[in-house]
C-alpha atoms as a PDB file:
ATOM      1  CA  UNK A   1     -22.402  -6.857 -26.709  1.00  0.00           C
ATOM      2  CA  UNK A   2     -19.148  -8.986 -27.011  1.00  0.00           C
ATOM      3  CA  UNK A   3     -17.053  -9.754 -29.896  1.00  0.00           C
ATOM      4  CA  UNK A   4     -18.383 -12.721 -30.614  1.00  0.00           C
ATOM      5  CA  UNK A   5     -22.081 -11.555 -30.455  1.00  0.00           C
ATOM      6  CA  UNK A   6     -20.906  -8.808 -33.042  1.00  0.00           C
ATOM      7  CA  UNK A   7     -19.811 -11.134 -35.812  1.00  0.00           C
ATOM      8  CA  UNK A   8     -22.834 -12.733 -35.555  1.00  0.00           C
ATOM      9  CA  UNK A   9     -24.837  -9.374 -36.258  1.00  0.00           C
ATOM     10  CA  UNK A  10     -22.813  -9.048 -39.614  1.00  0.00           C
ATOM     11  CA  UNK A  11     -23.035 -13.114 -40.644  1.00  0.00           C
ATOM     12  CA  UNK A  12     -26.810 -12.448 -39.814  1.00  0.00           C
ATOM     13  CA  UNK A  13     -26.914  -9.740 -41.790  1.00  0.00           C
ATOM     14  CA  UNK A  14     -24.709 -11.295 -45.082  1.00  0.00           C
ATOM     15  CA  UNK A  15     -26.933 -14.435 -44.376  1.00  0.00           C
ATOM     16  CA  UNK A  16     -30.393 -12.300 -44.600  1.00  0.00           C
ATOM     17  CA  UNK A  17     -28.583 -10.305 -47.863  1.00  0.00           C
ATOM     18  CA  UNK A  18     -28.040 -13.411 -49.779  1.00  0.00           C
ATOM     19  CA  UNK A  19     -31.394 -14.217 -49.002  1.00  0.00           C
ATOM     20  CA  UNK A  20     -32.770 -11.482 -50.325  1.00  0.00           C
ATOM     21  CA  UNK A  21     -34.819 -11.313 -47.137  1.00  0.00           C
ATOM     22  CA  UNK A  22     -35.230  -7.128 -46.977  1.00  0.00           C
ATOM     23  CA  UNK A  23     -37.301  -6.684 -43.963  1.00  0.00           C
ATOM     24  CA  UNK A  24     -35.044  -8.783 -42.036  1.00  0.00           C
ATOM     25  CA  UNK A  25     -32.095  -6.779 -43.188  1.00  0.00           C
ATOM     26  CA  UNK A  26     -34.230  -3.434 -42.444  1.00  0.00           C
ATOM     27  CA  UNK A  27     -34.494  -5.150 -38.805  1.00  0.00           C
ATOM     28  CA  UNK A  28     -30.489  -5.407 -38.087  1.00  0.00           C
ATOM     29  CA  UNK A  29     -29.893  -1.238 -38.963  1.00  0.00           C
ATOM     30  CA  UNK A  30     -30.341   1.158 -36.464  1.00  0.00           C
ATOM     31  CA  UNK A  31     -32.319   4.362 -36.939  1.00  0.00           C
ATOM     32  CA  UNK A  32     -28.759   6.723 -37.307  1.00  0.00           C
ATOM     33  CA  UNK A  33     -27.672   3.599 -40.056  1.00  0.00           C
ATOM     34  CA  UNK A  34     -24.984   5.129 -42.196  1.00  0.00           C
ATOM     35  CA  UNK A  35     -23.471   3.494 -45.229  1.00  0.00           C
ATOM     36  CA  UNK A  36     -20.296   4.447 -47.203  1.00  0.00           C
ATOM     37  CA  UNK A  37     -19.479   3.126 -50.196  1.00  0.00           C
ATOM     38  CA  UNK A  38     -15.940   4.806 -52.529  1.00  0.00           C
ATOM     39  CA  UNK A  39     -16.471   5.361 -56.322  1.00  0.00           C
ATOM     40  CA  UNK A  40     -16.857   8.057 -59.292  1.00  0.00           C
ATOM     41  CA  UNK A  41     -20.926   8.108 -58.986  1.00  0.00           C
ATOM     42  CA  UNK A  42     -20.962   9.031 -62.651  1.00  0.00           C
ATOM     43  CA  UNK A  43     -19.470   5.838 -63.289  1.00  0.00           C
ATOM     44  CA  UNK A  44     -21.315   4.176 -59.980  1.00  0.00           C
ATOM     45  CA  UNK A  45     -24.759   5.414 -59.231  1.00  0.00           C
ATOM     46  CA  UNK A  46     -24.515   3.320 -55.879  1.00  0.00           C
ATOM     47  CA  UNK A  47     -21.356   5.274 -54.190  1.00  0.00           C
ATOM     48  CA  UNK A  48     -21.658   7.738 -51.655  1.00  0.00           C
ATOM     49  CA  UNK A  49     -23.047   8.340 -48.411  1.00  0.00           C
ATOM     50  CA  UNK A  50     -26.172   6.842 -47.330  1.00  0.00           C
ATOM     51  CA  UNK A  51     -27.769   7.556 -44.064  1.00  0.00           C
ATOM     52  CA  UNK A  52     -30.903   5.501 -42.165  1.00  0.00           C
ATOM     53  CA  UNK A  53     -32.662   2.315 -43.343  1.00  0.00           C
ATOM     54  CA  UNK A  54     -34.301   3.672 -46.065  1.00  0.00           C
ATOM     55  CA  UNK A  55     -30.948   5.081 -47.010  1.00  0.00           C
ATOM     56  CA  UNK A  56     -29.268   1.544 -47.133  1.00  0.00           C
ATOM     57  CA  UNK A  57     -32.112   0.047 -49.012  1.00  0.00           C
ATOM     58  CA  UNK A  58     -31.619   2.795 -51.566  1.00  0.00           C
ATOM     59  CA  UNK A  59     -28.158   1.691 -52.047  1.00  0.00           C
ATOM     60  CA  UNK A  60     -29.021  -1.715 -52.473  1.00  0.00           C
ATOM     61  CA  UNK A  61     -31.537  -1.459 -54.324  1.00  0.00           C
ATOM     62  CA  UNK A  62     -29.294   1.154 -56.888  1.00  0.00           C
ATOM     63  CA  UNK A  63     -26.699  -1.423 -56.691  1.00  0.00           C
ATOM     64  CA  UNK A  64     -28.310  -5.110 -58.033  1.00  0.00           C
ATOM     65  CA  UNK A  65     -30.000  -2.572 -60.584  1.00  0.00           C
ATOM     66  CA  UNK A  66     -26.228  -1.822 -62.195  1.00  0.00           C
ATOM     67  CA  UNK A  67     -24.846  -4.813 -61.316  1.00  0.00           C
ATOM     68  CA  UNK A  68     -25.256  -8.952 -61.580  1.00  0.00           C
ATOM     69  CA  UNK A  69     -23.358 -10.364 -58.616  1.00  0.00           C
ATOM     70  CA  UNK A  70     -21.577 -13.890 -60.478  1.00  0.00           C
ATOM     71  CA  UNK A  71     -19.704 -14.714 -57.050  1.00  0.00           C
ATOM     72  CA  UNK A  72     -19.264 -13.254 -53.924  1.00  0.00           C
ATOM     73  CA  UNK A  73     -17.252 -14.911 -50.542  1.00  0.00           C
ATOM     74  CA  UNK A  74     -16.689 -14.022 -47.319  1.00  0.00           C
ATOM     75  CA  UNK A  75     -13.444 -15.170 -46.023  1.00  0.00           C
ATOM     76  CA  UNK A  76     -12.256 -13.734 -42.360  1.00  0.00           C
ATOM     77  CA  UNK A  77     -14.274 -11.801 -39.889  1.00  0.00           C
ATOM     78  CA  UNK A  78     -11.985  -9.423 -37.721  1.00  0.00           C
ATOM     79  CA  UNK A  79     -13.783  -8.044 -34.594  1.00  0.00           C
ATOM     80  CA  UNK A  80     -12.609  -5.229 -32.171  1.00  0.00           C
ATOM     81  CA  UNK A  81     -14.796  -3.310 -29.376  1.00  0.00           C
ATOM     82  CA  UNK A  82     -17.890  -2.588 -31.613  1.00  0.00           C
ATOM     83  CA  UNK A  83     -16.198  -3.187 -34.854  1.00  0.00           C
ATOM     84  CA  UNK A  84     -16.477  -5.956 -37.243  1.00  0.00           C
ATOM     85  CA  UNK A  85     -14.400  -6.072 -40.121  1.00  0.00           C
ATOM     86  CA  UNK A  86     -15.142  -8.864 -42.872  1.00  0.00           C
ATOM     87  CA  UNK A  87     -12.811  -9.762 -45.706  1.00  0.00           C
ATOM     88  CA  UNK A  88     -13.937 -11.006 -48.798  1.00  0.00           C
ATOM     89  CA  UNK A  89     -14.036 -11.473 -52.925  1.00  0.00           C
ATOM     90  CA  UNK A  90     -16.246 -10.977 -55.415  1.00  0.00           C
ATOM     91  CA  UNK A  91     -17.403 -10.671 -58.641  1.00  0.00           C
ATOM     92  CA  UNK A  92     -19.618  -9.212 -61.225  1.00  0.00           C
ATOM     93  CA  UNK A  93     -21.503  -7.569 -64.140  1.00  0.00           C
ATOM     94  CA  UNK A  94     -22.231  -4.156 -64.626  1.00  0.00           C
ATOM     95  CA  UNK A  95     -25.196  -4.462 -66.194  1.00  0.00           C
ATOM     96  CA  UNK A  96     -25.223  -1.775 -68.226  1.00  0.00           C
ATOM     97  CA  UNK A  97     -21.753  -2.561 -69.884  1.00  0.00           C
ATOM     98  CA  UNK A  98     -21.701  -6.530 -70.074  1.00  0.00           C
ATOM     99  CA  UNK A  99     -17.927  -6.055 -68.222  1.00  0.00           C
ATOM    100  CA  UNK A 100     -17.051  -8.179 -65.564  1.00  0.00           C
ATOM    101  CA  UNK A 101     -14.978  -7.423 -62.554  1.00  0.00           C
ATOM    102  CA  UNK A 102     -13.461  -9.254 -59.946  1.00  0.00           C
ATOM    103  CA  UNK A 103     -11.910  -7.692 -56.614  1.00  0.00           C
ATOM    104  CA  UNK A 104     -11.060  -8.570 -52.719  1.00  0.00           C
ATOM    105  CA  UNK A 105     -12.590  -5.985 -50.897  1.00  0.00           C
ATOM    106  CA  UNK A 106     -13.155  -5.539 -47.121  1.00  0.00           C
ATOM    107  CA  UNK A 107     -16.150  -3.951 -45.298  1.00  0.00           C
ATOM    108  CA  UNK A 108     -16.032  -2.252 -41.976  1.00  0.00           C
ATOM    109  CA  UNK A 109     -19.544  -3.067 -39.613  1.00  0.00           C
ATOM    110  CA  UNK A 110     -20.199  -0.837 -36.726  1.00  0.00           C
ATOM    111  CA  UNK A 111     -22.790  -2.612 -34.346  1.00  0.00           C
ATOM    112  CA  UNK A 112     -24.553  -0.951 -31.614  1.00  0.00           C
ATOM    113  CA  UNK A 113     -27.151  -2.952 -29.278  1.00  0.00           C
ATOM    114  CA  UNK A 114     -27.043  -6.045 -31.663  1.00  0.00           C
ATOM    115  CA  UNK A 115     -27.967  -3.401 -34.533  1.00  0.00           C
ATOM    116  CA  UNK A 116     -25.818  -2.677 -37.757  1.00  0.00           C
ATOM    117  CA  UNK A 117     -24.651   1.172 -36.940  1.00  0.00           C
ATOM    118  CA  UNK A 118     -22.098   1.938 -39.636  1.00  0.00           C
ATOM    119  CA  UNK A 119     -21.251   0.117 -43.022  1.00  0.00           C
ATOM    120  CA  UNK A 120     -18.053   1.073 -44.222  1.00  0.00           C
ATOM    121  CA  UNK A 121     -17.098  -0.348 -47.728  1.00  0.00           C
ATOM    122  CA  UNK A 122     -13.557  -0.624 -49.160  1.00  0.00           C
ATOM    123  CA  UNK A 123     -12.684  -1.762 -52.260  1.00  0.00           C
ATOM    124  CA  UNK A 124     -10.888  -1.005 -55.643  1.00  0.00           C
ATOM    125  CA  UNK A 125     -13.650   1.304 -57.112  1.00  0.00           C
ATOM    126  CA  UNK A 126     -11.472   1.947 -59.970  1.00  0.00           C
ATOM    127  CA  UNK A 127     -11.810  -2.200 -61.345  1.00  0.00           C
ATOM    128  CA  UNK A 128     -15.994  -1.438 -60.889  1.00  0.00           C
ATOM    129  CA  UNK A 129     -15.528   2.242 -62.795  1.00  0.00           C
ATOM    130  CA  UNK A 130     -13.748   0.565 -66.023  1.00  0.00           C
ATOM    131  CA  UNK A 131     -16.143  -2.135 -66.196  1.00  0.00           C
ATOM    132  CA  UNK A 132     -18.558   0.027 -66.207  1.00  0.00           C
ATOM    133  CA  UNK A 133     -17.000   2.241 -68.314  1.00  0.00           C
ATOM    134  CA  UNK A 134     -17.187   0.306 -71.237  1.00  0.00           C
ATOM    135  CA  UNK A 135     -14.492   1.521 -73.391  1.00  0.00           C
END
């Protein structure tokens, strides 16, 4: 697949997420799916290393449960061979806490045969770990 056929994996797959449309997300990952996501999982139950569809539905599913998104914008996909990288803001609520965040982040797509491969997430974890921190 072509650049341009990548970035339109990854808008699918934002589009399908702010949906809340799960078996259409579960449709866009390949079997060998892996997710990263940085953070002290004391702190963030949702970081680590999460590996097939049922992997990345775990981490979504972890996340909303600690945290109440209150804004969240893509600004810039970035596309190279079978990467996609998308740039974006958001914020929210650990739920747990009642802190807010807010933070740029970017996440890294790897897309294989029109299917979501690899799901890299960067982002200041520490902002998310004193929010939900609570101190």
């Amino acid at each position: 697949m072509g650049k341009k056929q990548n970035v339109q994996v990854v808008q699918k797959f934002y589009q399908l997420l702010q949906e809340r449309d799960v078996p259409g997300v579960m449709s866009l990952l390949a079997e060998d799916v892996e997710l990263v996501s940085p953070g002290p999982k004391e702190l963030l139950p949702w970081a680590g290393e999460y590996h097939g569809p049922q992997g990345v539905l775990q981490y979504y599913t972890t996340f909303a449960e600690g945290v109440e998104f209150t804004g969240m914008e893509v600004e810039e996909f970035i596309a190279q061979r079978d990467k996609v990288v998308a740039l974006g803001h958001h914020k929210g609520r650990i739920r747990a806490t009642g802190r807010t965040y807010d933070l740029a982040w970017a996440q890294v797509f790897t897309v294989r045969e029109g299917k979501l491969a690899g799901l890299h997430f960067y982002h200041d974890s520490y902002v998310v770990a004193e929010a939900a921190r609570g101190d």
